[in-house]
Protein backbone atom coordinates (compact mmCIF):
# COMPACT_ATOMS: atom_id res chain seq x y z
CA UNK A 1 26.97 121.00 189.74
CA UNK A 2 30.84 122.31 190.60
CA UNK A 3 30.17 122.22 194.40
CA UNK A 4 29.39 118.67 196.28
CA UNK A 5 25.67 119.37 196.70
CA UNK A 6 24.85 117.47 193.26
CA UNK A 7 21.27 118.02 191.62
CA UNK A 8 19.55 114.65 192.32
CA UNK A 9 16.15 113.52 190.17
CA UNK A 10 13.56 111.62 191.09
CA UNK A 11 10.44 110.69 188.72
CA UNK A 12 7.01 110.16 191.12
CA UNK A 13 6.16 106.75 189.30
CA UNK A 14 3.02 105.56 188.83
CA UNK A 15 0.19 108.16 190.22
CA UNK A 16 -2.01 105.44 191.83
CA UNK A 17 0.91 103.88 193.46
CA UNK A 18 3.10 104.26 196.68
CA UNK A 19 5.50 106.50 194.70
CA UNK A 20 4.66 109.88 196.09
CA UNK A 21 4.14 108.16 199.28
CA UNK A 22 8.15 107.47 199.66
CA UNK A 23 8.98 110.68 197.80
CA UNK A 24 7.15 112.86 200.19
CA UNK A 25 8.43 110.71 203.25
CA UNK A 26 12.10 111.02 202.21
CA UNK A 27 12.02 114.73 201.36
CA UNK A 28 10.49 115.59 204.93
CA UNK A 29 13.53 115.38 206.35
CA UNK A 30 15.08 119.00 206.36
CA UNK A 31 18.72 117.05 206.39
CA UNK A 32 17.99 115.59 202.51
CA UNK A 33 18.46 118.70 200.97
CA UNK A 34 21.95 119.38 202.93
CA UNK A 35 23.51 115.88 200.86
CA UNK A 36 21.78 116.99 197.89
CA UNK A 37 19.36 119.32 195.55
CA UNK A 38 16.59 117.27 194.74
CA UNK A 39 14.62 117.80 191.75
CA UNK A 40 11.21 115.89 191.57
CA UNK A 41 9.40 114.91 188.74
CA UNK A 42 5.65 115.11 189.05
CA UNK A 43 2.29 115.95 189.71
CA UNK A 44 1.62 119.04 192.28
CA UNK A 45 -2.09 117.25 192.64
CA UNK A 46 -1.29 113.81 193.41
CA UNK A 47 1.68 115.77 195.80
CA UNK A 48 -0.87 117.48 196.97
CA UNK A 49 -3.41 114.31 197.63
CA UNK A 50 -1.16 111.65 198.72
CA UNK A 51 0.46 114.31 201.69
CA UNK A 52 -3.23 114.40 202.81
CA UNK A 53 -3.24 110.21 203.10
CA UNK A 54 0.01 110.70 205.41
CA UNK A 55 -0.38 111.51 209.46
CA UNK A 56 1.82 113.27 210.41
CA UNK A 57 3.56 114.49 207.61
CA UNK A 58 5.52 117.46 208.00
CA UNK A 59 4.63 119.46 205.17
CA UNK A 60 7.25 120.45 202.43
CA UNK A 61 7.29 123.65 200.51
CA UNK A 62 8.38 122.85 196.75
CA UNK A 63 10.39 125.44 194.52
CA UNK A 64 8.02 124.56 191.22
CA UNK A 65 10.17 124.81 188.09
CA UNK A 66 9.72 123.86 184.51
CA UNK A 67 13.31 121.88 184.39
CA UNK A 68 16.45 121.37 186.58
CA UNK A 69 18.02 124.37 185.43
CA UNK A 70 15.64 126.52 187.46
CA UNK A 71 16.05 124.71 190.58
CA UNK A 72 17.22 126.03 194.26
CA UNK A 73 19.73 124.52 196.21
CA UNK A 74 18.48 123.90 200.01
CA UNK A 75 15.37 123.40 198.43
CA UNK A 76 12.84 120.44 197.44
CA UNK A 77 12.16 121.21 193.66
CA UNK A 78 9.60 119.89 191.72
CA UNK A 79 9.34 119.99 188.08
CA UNK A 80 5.37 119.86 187.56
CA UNK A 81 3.78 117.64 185.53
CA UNK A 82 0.10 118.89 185.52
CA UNK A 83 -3.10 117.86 186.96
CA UNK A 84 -3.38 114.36 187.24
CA UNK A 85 -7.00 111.94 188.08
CA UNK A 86 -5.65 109.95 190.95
CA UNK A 87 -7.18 106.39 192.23
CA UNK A 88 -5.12 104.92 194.11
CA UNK A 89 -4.28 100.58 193.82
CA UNK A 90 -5.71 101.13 190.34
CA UNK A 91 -4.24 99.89 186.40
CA UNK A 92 -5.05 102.83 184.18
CA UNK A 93 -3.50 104.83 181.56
CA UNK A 94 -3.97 107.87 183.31
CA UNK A 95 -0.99 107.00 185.66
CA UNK A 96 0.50 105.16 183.27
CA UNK A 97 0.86 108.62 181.25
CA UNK A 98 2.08 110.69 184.03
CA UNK A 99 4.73 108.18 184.93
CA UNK A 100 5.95 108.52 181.55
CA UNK A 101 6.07 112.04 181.42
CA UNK A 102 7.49 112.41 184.49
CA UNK A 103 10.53 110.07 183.24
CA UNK A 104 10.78 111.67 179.31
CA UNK A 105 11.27 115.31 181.22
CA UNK A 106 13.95 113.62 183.95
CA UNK A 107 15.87 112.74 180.76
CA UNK A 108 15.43 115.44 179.17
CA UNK A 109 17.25 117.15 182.02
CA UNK A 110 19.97 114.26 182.56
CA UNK A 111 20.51 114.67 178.47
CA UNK A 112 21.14 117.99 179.45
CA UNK A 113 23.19 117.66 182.57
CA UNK A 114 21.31 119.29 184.80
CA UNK A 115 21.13 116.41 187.31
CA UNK A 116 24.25 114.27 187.85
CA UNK A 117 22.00 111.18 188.41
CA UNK A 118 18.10 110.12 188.14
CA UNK A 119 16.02 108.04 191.33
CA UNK A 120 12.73 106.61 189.91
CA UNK A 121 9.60 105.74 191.69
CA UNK A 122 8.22 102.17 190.38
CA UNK A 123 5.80 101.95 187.50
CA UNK A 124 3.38 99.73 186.61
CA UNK A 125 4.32 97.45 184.01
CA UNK A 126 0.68 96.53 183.02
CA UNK A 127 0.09 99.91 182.96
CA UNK A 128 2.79 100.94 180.75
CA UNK A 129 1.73 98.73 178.04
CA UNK A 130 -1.63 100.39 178.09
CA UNK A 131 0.32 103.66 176.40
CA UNK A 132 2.12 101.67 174.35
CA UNK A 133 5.62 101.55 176.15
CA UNK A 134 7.33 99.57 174.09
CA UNK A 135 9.70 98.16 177.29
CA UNK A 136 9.09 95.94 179.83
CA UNK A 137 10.39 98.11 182.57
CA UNK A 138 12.87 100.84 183.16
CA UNK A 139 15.80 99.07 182.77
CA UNK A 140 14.99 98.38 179.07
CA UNK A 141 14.32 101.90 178.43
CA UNK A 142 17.60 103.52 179.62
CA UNK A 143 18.88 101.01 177.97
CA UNK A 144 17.29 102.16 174.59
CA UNK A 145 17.92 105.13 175.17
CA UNK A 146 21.66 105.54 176.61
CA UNK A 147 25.02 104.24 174.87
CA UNK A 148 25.91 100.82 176.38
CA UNK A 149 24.66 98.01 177.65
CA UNK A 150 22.69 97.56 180.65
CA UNK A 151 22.99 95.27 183.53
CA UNK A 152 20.31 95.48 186.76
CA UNK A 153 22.39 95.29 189.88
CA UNK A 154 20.36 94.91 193.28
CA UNK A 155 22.88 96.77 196.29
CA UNK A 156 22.99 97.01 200.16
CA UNK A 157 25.78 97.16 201.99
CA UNK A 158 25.80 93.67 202.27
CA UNK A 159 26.07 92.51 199.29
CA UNK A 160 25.74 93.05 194.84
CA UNK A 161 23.81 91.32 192.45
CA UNK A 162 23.80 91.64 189.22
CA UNK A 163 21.50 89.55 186.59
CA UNK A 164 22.53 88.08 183.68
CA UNK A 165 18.85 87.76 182.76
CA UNK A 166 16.10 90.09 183.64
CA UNK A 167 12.39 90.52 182.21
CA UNK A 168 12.17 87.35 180.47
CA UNK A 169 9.65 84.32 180.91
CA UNK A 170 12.03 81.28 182.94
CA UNK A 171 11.13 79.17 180.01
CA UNK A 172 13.44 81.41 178.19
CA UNK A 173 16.07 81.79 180.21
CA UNK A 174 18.48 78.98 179.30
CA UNK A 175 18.29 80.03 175.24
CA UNK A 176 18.96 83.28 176.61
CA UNK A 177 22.10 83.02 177.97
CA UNK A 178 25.14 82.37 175.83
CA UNK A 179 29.66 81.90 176.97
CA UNK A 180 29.50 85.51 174.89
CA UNK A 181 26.93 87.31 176.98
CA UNK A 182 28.44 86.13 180.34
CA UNK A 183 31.63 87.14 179.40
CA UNK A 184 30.43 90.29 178.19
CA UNK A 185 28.39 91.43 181.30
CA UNK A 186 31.83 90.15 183.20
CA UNK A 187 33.92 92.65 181.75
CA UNK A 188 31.29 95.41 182.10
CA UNK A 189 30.45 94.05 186.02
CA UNK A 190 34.42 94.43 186.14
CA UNK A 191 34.69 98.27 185.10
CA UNK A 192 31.12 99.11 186.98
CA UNK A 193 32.62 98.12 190.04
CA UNK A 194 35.79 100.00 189.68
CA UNK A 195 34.41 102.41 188.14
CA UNK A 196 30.85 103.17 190.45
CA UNK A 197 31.78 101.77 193.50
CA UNK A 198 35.33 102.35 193.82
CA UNK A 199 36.61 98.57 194.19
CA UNK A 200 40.32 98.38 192.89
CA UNK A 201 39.95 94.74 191.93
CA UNK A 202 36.82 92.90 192.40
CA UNK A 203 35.97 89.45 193.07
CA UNK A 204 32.82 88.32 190.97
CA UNK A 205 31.29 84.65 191.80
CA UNK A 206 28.90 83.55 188.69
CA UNK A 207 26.14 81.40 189.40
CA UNK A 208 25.33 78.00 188.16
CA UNK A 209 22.07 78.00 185.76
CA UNK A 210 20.87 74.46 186.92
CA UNK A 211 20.55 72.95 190.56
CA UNK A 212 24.14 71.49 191.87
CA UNK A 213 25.80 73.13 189.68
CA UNK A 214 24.47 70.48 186.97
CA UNK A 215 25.71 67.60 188.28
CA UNK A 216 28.78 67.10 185.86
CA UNK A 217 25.96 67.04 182.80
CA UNK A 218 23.35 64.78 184.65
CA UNK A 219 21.03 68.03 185.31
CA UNK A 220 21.89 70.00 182.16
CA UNK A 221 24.91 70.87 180.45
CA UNK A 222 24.89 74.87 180.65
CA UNK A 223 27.33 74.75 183.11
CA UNK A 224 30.12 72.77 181.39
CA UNK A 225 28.95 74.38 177.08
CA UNK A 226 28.44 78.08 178.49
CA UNK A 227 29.24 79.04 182.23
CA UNK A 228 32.57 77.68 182.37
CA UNK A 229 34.17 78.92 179.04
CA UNK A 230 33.30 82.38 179.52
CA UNK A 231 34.11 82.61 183.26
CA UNK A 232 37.74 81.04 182.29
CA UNK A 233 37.85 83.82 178.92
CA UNK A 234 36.58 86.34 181.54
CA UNK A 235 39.67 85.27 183.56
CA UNK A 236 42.39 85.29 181.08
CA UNK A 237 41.08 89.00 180.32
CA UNK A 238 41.80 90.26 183.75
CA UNK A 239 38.64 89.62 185.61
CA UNK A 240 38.70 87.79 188.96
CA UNK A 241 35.61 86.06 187.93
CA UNK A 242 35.03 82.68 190.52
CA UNK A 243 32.19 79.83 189.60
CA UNK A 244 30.00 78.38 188.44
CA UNK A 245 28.70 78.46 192.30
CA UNK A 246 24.81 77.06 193.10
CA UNK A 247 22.97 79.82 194.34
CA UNK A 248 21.73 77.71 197.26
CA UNK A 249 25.01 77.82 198.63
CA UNK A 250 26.61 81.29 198.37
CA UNK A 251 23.07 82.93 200.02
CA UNK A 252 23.84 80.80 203.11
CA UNK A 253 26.28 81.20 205.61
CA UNK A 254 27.72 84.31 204.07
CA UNK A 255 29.52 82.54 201.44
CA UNK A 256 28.79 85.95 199.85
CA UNK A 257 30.61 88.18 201.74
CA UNK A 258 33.81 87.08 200.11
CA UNK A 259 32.94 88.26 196.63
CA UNK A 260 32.43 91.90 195.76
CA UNK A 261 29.66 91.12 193.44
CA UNK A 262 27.29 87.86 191.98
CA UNK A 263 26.08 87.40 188.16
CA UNK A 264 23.03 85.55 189.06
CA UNK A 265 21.74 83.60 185.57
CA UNK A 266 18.21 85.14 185.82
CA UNK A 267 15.50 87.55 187.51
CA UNK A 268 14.17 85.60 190.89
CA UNK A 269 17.44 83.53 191.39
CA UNK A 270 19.17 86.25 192.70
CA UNK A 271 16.25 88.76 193.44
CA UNK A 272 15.05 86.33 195.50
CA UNK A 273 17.34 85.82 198.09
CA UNK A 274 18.70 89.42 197.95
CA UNK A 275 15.67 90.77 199.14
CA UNK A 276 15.30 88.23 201.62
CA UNK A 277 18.50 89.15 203.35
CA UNK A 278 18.20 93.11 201.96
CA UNK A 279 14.95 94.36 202.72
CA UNK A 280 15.57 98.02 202.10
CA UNK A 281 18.40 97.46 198.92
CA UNK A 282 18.23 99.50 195.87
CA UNK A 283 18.28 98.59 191.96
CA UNK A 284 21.25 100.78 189.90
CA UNK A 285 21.28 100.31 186.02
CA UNK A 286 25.17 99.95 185.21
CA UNK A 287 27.07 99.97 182.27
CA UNK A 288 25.56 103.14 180.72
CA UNK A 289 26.50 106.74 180.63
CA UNK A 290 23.46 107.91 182.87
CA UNK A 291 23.25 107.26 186.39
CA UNK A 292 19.75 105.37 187.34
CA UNK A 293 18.66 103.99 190.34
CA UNK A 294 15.80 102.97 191.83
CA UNK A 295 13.81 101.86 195.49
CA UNK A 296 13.84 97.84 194.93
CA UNK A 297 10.16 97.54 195.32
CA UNK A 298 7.28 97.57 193.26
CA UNK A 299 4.07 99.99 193.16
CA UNK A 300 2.52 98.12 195.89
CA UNK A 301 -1.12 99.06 194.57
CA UNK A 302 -2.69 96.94 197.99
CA UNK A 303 -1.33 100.06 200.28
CA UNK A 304 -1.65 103.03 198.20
CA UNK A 305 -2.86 106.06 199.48
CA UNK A 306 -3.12 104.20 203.08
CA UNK A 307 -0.12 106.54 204.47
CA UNK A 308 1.56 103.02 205.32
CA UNK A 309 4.29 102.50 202.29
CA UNK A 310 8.25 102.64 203.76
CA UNK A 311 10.16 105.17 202.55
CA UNK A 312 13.83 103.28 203.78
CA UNK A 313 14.41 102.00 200.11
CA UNK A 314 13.70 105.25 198.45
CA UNK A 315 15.88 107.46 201.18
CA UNK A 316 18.58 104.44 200.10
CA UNK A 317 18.44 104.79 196.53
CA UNK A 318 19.00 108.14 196.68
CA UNK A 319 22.33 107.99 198.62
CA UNK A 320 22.70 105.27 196.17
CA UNK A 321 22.78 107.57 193.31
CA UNK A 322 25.16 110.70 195.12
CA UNK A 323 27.41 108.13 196.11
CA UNK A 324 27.67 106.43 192.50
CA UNK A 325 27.78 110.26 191.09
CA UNK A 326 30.49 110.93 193.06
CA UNK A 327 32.43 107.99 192.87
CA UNK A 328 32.22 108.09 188.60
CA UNK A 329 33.00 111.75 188.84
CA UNK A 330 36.50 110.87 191.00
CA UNK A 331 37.30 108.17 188.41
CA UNK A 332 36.96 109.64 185.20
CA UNK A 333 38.98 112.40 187.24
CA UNK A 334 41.66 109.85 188.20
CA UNK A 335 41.69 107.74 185.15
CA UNK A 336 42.05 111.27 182.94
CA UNK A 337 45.03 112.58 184.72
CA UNK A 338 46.31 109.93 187.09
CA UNK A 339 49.22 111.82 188.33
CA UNK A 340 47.30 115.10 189.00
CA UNK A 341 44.85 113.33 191.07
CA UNK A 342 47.29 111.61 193.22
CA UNK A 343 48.93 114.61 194.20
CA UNK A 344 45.76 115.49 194.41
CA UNK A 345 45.05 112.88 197.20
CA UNK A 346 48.15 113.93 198.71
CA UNK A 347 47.52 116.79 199.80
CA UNK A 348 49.47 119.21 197.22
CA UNK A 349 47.54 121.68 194.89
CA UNK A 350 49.23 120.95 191.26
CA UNK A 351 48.44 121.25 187.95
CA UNK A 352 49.05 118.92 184.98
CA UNK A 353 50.99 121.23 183.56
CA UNK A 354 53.58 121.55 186.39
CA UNK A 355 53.71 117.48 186.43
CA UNK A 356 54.60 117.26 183.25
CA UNK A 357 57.09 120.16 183.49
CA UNK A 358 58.67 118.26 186.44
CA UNK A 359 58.89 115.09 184.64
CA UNK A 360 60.51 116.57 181.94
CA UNK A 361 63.17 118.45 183.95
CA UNK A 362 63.92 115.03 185.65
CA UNK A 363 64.85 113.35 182.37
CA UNK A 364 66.74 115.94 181.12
């Protein structure tokens, strides 16, 4: 992965879903494979069945490999899962299974660095719990299994939002959240956005838990006991963190557009409006050492295998992840050997070695 071409993943999902649908849609496009190597996680069958559902479809000749290592640049790779029993818009633990597998070898291969960064197809969460998956979705797994701790942040280029909250019941969600949790997912929203986006100093506005921002206590007191403490501790640590704000008025009349990111207090309050702005964003798991993103749809089971599924969020969330990839790459660059790097930038071909050499002829 020296050169810019970086080897991309992407898991097929759920078998009976629109995953392979988007997959197959992106990866038509000869110009995909000039931005990046993509390495595909899946089953050659349900390739195989779901390009047969598509008019159209310009077929695509896969490199089949047994992991990244093995895979061709200029080429569409896919990393075979076996044969597969496919019904499409259906709950079973047959595509249950084969989503899993398809996301336990992607890790394997981002454990082993052989892709810089991992897109996955949606599963089924009903599904999943058929196999025992002991997560509620995706998020929760990479969390499990990564160093750090994970915060879902739904991206366009309009706007960031990133949830406090995510797979819980709403009846839940105001034990949930706590002045030390808020501030702690500010000062990791903080370093994400430097970090994987390249902002130099973002602007975060945190939204209020109850309607009008609580009313000064009349409509609940989360606001005043929890939101406001650990935005103003957020503060005096460095973070430009701005609220609490009621979500029904930063979604309208681009009150958003001033901040570089939202913490939204749970799942629909800022999913909600998002998509309904963002049709074709993307979901990117922050805060851990992988890169994961994801299409921010579902596994639409009412259109599978109909040819009809849009591929716009998928083609999205893969730019997603090369552009996160290669952002984190130029920042642990930078932040490693600051001086280097802005020579770097400049223009002039140095070392660290001749920096420091320089430095030290200048003080002596």
């Amino acid at each position: 992965m020296a050169d810019s071409k970086l080897f991309i993943g992407i898991t097929q999902g759920d078998t009976n879903s629109i995953g392979w649908e988007v997959i197959l849609k992106t990866f038509q496009n000869p110009m995909m494979t000039e931005l990046c190597t993509p390495v595909i996680y899946g089953s050659r069958d349900a390739a195989s069945f779901y390009a047969s559902r598509i008019a159209d479809l310009q077929k695509i000749q896969f490199n089949i490999c047994s992991n990244a290592s093995q895979a061709k640049r200029n080429h569409v790779n896919l990393v075979d899962t076996g044969k597969v029993e496919i019904t499409p818009g259906q709950i079973t633990e047959e595509g249950a299974k084969q989503a899993l597998l398809a996301l336990e070898k992607a890790c394997e291969d981002l454990d082993s660095k052989h892709i810089a960064a991992l897109v996955t197809a949606p599963i089924c969460k009903e599904a999943m719990q058929k196999i025992d998956f002991k997560h509620t979705g995706h998020t929760e797994y990479f969390e499990s299994r990564y160093e750090g701790r994970a915060i879902m942040i739904l991206q366009s280029e309009q706007m960031r939002v990133a949830l406090s909250t995510i797979h819980i019941p709403i009846e839940e969600v105001a034990t949930a959240i706590s002045a030390e949790s808020i501030l702690e997912q500010l000062l990791a929203l903080r370093v994400t956005l430097k970090k994987d986006y390249g902002v130099v100093e973002p602007r975060i506005a945190v939204l209020s838990l109850n309607p009008h921002c609580g009313d000064g206590g009349m409509i609940g007191l989360q606001e005043k006991q929890i939101i406001e403490p650990a935005i103003k501790e957020a503060y005096n640590q460095g973070v430009f963190a701005f609220g609490p704000i009621s979500a029904d008025g930063i979604f309208t009349g681009g009150a958003y557009k001033k901040y570089d990111a939202i913490l939204a207090m749970y799942h629909d309050q800022g999913l909600a409006p998002f998509k309904a702005i963002n049709p074709f964003g993307v979901n990117f798991t922050s805060g851990l050492e992988v890169i994961r993103v994801s299409p921010d749809h579902g596994v639409a089971f009412d259109i599978a295998g109909k040819g009809e599924a849009d591929e716009t969020s998928m083609r999205n969330a893969v730019y997603a992840a090369i552009d996160i990839a290669r952002k984190r790459k130029s920042f642990m660059e930078w932040s490693e050997h600051p001086l280097e790097h802005f020579e770097r930038e400049k223009g002039r071909d140095v070392s660290l070695k001749d920096l420091t050499d320089n430095t030290q002829e200048e003080e002596e």
